[in-house]
C-alpha atoms as a PDB file:
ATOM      1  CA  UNK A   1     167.916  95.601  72.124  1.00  0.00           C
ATOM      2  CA  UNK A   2     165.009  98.181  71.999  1.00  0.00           C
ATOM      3  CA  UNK A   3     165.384 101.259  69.932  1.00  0.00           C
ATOM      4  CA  UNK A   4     165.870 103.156  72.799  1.00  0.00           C
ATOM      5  CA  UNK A   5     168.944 101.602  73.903  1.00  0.00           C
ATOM      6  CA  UNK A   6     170.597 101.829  70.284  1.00  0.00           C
ATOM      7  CA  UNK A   7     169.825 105.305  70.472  1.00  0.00           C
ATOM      8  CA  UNK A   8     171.588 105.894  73.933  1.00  0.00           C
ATOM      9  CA  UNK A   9     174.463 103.567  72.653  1.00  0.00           C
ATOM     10  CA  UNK A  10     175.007 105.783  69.630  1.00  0.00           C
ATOM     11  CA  UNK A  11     174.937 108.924  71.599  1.00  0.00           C
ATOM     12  CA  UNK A  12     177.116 107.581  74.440  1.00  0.00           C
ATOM     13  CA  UNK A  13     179.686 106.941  71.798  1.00  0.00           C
ATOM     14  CA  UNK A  14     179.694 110.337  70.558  1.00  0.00           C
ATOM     15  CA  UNK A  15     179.712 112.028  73.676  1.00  0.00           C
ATOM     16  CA  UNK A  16     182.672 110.172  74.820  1.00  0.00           C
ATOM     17  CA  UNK A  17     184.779 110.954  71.735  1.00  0.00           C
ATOM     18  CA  UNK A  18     184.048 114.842  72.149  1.00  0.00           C
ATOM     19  CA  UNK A  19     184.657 114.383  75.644  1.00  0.00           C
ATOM     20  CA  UNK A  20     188.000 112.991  75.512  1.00  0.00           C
ATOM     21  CA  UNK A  21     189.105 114.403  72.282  1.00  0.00           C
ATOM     22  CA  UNK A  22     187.868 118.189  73.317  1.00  0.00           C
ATOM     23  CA  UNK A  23     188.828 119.649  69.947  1.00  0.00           C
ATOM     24  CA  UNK A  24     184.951 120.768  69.040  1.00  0.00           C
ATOM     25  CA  UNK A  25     184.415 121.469  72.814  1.00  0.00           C
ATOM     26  CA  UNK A  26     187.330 124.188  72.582  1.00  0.00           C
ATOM     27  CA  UNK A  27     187.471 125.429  69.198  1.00  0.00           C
ATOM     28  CA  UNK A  28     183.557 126.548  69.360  1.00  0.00           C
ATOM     29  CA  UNK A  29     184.141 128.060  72.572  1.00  0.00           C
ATOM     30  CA  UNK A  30     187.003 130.371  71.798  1.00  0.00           C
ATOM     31  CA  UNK A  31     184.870 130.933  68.441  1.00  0.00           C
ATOM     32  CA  UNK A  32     181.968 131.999  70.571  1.00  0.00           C
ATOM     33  CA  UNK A  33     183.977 134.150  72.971  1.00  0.00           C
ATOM     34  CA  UNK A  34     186.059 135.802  69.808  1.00  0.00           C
ATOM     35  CA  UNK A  35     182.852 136.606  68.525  1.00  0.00           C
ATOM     36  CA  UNK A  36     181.180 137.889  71.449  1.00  0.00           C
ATOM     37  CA  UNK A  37     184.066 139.926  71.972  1.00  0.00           C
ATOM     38  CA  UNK A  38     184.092 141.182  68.290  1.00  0.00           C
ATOM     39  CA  UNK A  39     180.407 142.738  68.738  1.00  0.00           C
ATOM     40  CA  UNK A  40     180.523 144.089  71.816  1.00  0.00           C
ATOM     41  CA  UNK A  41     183.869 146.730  70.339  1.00  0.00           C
ATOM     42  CA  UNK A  42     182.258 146.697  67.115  1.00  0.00           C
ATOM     43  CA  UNK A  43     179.290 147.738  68.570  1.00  0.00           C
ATOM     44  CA  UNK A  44     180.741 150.706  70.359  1.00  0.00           C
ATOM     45  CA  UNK A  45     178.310 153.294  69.274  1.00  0.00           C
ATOM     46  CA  UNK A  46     175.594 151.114  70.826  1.00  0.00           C
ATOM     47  CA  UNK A  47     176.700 151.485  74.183  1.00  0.00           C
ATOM     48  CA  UNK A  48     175.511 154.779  74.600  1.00  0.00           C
ATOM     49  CA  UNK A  49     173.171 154.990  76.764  1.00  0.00           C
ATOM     50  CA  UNK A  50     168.759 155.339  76.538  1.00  0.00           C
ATOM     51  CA  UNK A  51     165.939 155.102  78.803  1.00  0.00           C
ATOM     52  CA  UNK A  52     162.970 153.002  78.185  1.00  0.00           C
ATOM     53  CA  UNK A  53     160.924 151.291  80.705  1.00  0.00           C
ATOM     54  CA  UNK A  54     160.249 148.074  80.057  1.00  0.00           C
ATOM     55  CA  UNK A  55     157.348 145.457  81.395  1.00  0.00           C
ATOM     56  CA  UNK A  56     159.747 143.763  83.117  1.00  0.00           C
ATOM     57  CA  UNK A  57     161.436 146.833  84.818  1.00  0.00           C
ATOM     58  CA  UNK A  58     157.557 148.212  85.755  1.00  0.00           C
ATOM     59  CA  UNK A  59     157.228 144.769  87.444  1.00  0.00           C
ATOM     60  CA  UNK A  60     160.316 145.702  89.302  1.00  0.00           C
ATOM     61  CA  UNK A  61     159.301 148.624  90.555  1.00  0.00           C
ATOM     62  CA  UNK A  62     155.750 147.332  91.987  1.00  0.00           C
ATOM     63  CA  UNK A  63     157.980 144.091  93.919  1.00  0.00           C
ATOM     64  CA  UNK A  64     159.808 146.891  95.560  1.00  0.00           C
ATOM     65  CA  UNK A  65     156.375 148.601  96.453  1.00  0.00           C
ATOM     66  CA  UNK A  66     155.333 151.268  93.804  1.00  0.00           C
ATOM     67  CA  UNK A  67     151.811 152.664  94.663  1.00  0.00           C
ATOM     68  CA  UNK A  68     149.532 151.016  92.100  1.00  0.00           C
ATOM     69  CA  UNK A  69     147.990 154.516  91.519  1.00  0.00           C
ATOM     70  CA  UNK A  70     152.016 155.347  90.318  1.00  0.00           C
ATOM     71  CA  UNK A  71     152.171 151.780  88.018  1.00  0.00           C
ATOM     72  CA  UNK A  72     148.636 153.152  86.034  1.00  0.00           C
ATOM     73  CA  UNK A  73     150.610 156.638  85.030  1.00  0.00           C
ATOM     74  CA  UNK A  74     153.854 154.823  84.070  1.00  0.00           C
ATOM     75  CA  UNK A  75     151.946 152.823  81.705  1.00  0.00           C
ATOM     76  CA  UNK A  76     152.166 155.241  79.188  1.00  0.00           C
ATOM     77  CA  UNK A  77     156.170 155.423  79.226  1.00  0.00           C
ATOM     78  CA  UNK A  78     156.311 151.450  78.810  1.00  0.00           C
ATOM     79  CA  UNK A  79     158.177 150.452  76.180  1.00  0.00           C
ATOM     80  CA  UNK A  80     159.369 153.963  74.766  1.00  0.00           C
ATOM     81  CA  UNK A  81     162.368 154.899  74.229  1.00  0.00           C
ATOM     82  CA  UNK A  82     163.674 158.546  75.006  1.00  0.00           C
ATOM     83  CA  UNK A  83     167.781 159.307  74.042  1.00  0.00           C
ATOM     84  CA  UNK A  84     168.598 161.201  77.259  1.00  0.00           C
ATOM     85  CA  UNK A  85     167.698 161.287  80.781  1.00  0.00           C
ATOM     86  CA  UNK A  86     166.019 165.134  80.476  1.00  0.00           C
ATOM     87  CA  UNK A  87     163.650 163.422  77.767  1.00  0.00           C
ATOM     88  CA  UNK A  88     162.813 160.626  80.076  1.00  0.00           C
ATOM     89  CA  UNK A  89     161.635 162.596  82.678  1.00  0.00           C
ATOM     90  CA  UNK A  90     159.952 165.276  80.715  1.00  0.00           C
ATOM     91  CA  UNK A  91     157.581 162.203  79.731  1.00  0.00           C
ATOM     92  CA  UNK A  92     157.369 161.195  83.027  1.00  0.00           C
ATOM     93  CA  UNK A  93     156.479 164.982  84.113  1.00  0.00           C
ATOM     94  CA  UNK A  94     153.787 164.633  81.548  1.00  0.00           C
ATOM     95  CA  UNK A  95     152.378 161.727  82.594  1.00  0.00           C
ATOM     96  CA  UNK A  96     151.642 163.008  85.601  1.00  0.00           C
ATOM     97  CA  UNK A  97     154.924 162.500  87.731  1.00  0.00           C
ATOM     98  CA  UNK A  98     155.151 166.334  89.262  1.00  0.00           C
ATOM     99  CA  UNK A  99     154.393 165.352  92.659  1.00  0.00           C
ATOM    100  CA  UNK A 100     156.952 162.017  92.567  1.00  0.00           C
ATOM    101  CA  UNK A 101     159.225 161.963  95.232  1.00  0.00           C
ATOM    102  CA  UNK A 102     163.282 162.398  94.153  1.00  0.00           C
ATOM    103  CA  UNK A 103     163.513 158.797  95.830  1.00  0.00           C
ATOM    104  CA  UNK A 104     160.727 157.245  92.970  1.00  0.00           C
ATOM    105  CA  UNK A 105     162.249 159.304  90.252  1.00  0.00           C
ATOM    106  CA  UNK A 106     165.611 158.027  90.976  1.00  0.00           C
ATOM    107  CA  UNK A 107     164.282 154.481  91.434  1.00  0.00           C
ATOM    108  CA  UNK A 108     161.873 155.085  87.792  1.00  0.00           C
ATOM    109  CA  UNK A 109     165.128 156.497  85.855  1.00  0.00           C
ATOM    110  CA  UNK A 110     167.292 153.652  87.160  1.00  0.00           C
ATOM    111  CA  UNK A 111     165.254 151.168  85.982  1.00  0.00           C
ATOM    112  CA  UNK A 112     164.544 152.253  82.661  1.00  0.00           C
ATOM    113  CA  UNK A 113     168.448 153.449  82.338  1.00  0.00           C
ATOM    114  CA  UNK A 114     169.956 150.417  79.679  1.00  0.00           C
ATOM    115  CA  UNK A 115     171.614 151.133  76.031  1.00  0.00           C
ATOM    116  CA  UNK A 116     170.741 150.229  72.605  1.00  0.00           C
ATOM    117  CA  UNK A 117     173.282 146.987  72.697  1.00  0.00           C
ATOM    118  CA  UNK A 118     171.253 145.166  74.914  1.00  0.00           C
ATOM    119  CA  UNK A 119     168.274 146.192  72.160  1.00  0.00           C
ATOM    120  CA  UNK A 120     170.350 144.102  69.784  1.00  0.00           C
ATOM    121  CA  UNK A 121     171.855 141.684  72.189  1.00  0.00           C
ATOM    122  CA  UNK A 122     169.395 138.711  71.414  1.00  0.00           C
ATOM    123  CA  UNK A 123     169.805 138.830  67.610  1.00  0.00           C
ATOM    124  CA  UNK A 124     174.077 138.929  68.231  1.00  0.00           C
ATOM    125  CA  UNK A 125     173.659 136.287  70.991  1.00  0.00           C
ATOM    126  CA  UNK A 126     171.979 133.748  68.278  1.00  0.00           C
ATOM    127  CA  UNK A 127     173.923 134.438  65.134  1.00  0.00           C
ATOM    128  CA  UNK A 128     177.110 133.818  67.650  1.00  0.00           C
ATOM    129  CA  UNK A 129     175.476 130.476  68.588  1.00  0.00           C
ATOM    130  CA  UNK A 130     174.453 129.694  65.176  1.00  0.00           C
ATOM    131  CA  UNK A 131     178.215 130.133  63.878  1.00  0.00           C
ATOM    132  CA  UNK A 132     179.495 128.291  66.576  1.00  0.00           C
ATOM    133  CA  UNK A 133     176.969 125.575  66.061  1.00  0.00           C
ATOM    134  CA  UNK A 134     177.922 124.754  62.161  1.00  0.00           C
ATOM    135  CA  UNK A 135     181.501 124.481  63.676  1.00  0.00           C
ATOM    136  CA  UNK A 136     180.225 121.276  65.625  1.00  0.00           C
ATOM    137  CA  UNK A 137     177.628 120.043  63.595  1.00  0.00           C
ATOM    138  CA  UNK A 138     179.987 120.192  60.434  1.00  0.00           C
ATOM    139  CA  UNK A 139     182.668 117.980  62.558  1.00  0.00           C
ATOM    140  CA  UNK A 140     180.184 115.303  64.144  1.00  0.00           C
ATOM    141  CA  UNK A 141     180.076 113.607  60.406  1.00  0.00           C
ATOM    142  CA  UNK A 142     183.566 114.087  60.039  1.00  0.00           C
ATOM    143  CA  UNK A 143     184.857 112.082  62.730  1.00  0.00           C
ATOM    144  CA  UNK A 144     182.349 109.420  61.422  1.00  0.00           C
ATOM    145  CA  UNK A 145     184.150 109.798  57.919  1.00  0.00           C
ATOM    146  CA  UNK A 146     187.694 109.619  59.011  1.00  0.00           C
ATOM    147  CA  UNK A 147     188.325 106.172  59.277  1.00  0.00           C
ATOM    148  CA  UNK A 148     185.494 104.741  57.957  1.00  0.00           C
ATOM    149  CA  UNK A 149     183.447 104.594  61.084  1.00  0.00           C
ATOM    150  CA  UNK A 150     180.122 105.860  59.288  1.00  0.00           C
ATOM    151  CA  UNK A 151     180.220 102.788  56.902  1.00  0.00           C
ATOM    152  CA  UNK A 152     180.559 100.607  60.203  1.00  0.00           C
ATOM    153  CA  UNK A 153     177.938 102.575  61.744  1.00  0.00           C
ATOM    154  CA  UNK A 154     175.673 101.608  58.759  1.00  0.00           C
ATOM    155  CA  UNK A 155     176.418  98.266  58.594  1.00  0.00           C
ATOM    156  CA  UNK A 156     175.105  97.529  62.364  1.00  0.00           C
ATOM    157  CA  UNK A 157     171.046  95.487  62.399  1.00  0.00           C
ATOM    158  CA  UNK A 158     169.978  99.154  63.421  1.00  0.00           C
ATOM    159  CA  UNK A 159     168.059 101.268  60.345  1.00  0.00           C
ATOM    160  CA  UNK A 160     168.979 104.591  59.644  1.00  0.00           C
ATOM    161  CA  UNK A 161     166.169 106.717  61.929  1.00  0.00           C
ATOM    162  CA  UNK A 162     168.005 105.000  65.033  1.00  0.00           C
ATOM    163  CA  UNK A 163     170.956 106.227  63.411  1.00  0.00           C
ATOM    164  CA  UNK A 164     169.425 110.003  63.043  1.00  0.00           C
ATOM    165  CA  UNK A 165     167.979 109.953  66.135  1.00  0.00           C
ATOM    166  CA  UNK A 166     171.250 109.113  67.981  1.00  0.00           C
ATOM    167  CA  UNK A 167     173.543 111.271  66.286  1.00  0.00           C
ATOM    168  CA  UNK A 168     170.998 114.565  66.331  1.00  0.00           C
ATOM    169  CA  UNK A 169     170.618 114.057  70.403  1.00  0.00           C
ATOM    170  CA  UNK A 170     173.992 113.562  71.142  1.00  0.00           C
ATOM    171  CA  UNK A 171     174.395 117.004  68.683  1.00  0.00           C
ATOM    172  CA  UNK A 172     171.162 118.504  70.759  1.00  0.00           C
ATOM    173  CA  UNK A 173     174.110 117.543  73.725  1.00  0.00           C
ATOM    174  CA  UNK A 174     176.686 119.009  73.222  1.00  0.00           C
ATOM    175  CA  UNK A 175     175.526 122.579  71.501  1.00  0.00           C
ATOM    176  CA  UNK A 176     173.411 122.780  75.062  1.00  0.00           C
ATOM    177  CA  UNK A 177     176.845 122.460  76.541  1.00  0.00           C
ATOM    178  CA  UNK A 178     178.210 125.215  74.703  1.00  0.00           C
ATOM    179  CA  UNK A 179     175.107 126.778  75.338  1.00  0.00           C
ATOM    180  CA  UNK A 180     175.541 126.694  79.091  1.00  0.00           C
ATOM    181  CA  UNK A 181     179.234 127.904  78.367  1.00  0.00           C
ATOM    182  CA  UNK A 182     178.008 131.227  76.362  1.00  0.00           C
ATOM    183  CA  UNK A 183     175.147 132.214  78.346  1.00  0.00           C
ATOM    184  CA  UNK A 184     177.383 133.897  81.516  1.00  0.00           C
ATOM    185  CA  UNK A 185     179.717 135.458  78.413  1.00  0.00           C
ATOM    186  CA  UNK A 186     176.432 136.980  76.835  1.00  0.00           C
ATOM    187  CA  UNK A 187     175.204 137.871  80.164  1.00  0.00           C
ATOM    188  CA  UNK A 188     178.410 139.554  80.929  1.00  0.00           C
ATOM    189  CA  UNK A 189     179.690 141.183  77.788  1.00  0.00           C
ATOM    190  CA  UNK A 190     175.545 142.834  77.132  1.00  0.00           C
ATOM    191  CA  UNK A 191     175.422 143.834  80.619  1.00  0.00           C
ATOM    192  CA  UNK A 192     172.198 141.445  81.151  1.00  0.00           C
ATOM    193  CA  UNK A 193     170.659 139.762  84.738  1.00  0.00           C
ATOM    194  CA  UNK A 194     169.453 136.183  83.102  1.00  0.00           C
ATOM    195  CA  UNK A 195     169.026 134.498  86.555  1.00  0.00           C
ATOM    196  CA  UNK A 196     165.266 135.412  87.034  1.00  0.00           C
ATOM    197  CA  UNK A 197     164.590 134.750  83.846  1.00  0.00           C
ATOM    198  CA  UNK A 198     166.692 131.545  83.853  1.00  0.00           C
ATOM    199  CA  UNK A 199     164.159 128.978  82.916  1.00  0.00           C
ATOM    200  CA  UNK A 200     162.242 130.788  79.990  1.00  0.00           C
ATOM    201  CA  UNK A 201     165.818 131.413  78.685  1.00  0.00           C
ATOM    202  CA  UNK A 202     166.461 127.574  78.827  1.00  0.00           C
ATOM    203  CA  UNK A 203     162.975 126.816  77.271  1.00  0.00           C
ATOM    204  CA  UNK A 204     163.813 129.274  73.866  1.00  0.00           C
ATOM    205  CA  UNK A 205     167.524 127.810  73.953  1.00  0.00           C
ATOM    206  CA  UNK A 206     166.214 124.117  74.028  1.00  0.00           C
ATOM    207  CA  UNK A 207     163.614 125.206  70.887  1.00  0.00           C
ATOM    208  CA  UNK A 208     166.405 126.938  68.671  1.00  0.00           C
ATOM    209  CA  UNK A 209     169.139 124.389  69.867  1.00  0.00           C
ATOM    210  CA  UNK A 210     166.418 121.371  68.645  1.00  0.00           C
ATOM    211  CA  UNK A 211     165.689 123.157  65.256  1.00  0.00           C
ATOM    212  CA  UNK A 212     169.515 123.808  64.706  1.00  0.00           C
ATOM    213  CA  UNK A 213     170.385 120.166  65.052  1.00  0.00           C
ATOM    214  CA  UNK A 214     167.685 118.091  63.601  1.00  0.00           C
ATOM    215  CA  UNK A 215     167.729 120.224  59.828  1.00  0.00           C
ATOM    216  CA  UNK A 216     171.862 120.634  61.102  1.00  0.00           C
ATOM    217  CA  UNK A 217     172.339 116.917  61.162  1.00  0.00           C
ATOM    218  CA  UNK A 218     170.373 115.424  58.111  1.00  0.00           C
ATOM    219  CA  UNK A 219     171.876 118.210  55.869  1.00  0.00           C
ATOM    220  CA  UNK A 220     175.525 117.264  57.663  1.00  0.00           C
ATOM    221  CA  UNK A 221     174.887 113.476  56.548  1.00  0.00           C
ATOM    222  CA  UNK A 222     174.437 114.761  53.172  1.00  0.00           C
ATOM    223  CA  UNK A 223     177.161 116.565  52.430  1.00  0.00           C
ATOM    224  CA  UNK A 224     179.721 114.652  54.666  1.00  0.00           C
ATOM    225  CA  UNK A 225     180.814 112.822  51.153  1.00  0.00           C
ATOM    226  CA  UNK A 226     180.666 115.412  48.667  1.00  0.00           C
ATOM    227  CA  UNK A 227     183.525 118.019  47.764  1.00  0.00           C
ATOM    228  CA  UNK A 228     183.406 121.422  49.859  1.00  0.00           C
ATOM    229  CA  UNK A 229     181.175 120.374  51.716  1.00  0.00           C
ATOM    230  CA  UNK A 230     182.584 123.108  54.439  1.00  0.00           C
ATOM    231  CA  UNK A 231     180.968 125.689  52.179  1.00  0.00           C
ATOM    232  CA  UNK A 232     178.066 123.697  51.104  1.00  0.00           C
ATOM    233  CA  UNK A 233     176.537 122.900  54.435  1.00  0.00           C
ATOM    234  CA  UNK A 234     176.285 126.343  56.127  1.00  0.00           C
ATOM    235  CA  UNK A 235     174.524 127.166  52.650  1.00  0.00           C
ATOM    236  CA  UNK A 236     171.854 124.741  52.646  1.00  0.00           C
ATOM    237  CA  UNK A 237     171.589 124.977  56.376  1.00  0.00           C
ATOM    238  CA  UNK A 238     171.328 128.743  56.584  1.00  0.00           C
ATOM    239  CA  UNK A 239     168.381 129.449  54.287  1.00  0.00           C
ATOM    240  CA  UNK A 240     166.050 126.847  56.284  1.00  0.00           C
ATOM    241  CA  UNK A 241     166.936 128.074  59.721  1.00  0.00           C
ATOM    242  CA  UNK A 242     165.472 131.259  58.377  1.00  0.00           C
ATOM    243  CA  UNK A 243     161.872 131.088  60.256  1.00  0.00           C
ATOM    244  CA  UNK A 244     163.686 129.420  63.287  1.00  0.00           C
ATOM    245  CA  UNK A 245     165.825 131.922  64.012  1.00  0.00           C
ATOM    246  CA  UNK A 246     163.385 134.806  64.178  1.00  0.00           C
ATOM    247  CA  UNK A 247     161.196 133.177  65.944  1.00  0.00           C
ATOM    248  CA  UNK A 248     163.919 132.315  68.666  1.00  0.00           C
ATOM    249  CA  UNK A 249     165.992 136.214  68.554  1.00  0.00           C
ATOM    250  CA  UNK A 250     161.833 137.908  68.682  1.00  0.00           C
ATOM    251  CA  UNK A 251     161.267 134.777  71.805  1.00  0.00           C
ATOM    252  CA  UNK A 252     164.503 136.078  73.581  1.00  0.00           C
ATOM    253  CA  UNK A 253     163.759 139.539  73.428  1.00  0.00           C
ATOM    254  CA  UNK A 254     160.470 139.022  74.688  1.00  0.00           C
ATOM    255  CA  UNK A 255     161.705 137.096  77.727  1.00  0.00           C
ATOM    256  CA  UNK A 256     164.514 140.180  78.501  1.00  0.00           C
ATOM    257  CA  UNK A 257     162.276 143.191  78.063  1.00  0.00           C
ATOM    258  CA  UNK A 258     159.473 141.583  80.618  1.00  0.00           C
ATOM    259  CA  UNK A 259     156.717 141.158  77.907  1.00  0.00           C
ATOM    260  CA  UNK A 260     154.456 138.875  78.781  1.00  0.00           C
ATOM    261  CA  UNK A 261     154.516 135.291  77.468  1.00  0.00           C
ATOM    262  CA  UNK A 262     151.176 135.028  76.927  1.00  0.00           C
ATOM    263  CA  UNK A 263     150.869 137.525  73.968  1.00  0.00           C
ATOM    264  CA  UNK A 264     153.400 135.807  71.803  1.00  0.00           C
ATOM    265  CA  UNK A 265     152.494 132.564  72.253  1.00  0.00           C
ATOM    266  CA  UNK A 266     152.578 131.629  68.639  1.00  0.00           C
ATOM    267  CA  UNK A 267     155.982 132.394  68.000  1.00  0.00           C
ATOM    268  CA  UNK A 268     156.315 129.552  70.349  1.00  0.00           C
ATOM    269  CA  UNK A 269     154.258 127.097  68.250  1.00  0.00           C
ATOM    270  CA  UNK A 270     156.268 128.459  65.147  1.00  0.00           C
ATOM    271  CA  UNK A 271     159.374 127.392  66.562  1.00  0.00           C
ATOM    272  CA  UNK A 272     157.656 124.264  67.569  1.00  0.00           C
ATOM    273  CA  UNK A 273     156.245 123.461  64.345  1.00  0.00           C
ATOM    274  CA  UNK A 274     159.414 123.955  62.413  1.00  0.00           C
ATOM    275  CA  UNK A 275     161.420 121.568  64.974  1.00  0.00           C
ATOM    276  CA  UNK A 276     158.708 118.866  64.643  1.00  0.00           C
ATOM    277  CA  UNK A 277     158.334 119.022  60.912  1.00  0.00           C
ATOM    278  CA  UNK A 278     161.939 118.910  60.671  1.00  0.00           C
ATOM    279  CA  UNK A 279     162.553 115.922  62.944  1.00  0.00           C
ATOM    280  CA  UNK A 280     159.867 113.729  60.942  1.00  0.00           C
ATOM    281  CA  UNK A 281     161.075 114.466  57.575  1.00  0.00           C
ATOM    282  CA  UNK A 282     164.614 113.968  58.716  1.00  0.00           C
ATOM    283  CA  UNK A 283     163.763 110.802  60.194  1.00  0.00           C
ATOM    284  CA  UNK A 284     162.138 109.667  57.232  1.00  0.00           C
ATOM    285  CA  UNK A 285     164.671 110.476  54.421  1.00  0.00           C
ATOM    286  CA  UNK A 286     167.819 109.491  56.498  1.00  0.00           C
ATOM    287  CA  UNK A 287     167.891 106.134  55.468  1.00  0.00           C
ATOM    288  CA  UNK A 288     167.816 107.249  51.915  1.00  0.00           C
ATOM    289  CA  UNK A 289     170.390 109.892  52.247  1.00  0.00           C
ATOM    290  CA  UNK A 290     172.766 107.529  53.981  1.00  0.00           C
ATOM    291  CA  UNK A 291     172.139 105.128  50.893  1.00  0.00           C
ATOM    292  CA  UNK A 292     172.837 107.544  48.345  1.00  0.00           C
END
């Protein structure tokens, strides 16, 4: 049997017990929602509302046929932020917007019109994700543990990268499923229009859900034997998935304000480079941990 196939057959195997058993499936998507629904009251103050236009909203206005002579003035209100309405077009009068039409003031104020939540939305959406994620990560070993499954795992002719490999893809899996699952919620609670900026969404999710899960499983092998090791694994997992997770909440941010790509391309190969490091060390030393 080639590696691939043990891979598959250990990630089959753990898709069909979350699938049948649905405890993780549910449990970290009420989590998700509870929290979701915990920062957007918490948050109240953050509702109120602010104008700023952003790249994205500028683009907006030139698809729905903004004289390019109009796009050069509003340059200088892009990315500011102005408290009230009367500020926003104050700057806009001082710019050089006297002779706007009510019709492109109207359409300028409604697109920069937002509030400071959706500011802050990216950094909520990932610690809600991250939480959520520890949830399922923590309870992939401890299905293996319960009746001595892992010990069967490891006594199969495959060595213990196959082993890694399987059980952090089937992980990558099933937090894109709960992924899927909170993306409309985040969309809806935050007030946010992901659809046409649905793939570069999916791209960031797919880097932080890969970082999450490769450190997320190796350190979940590790402690799946000790004592407390509910309160040991978010500790050693948290500190790591330090320069991961800004890269991913800065990423999403970028992709809902309209900034270009382009310009922040190395946060992408940060996120990158963490992931890949992680998954050859992992690989490496999982045979060893398992061992010990």
């Amino acid at each position: 049997m080639s590696m691939f196939h043990q891979v598959w057959a250990i990630v089959w195997k753990d898709l069909m017990i979350d699938l049948r058993r649905k405890e993780n499936i549910l449990s970290m998507f009420f989590f998700s929602l509870l929290t979701l629904l915990v920062f957007t009251f918490a948050a109240g103050s953050l509702q109120d509302t602010r104008y700023r236009l952003t790249p994205q909203g500028l683009k907006n206005l030139t698809a729905d046929g903004l004289n390019p002579s109009r796009q050069r003035q509003l340059d200088l209100l892009v990315d500011r932020t102005y408290p009230g309405q009367g500020d926003f077009l104050a700057a806009l009068k001082a710019a050089g917007g006297e002779d706007w039409t009510d019709l492109e003031r109207t359409l300028i104020v409604a697109a920069a019109k937002g509030n400071y939540m959706q500011d802050v939305a990216p950094g909520l959406f990932w610690v809600t994700f991250l939480l959520a994620g520890v949830l399922g990560l923590d309870k992939s070993f401890n299905q293996e543990k319960e009746n001595g499954c892992m010990d069967g795992l490891l006594m199969t002719p495959v060595g213990g990268g196959v082993i890694y490999l399987g059980k952090m893809t089937s992980n990558v899996l099933f937090l894109m499923m709960i992924m899927t699952l909170l993306l409309p919620l985040f969309a809806l609670f935050f007030k946010l229009d992901l659809w046409p900026v649905a793939g570069p969404v999916v791209g960031v999710s797919l880097l932080g859900v890969a970082g999450i899960t490769t450190l997320g499983t190796l350190l979940g092998g590790v402690v799946s034997s000790l004592r407390g090791k509910e309160v040991l694994f978010p500790l050693l997992l948290f500190p790591l998935l330090v320069p991961i997770l800004i890269g991913v909440v800065h990423l999403t941010g970028v992709i809902l304000t309209g900034q270009p790509m382009e310009e922040n391309w190395r946060w992408v190969q940060l996120v990158g480079g963490f992931d890949l490091v992680f998954l050859i060390v992992s690989y490496m030393v999982f045979d060893h941990v398992m061992e010990a």
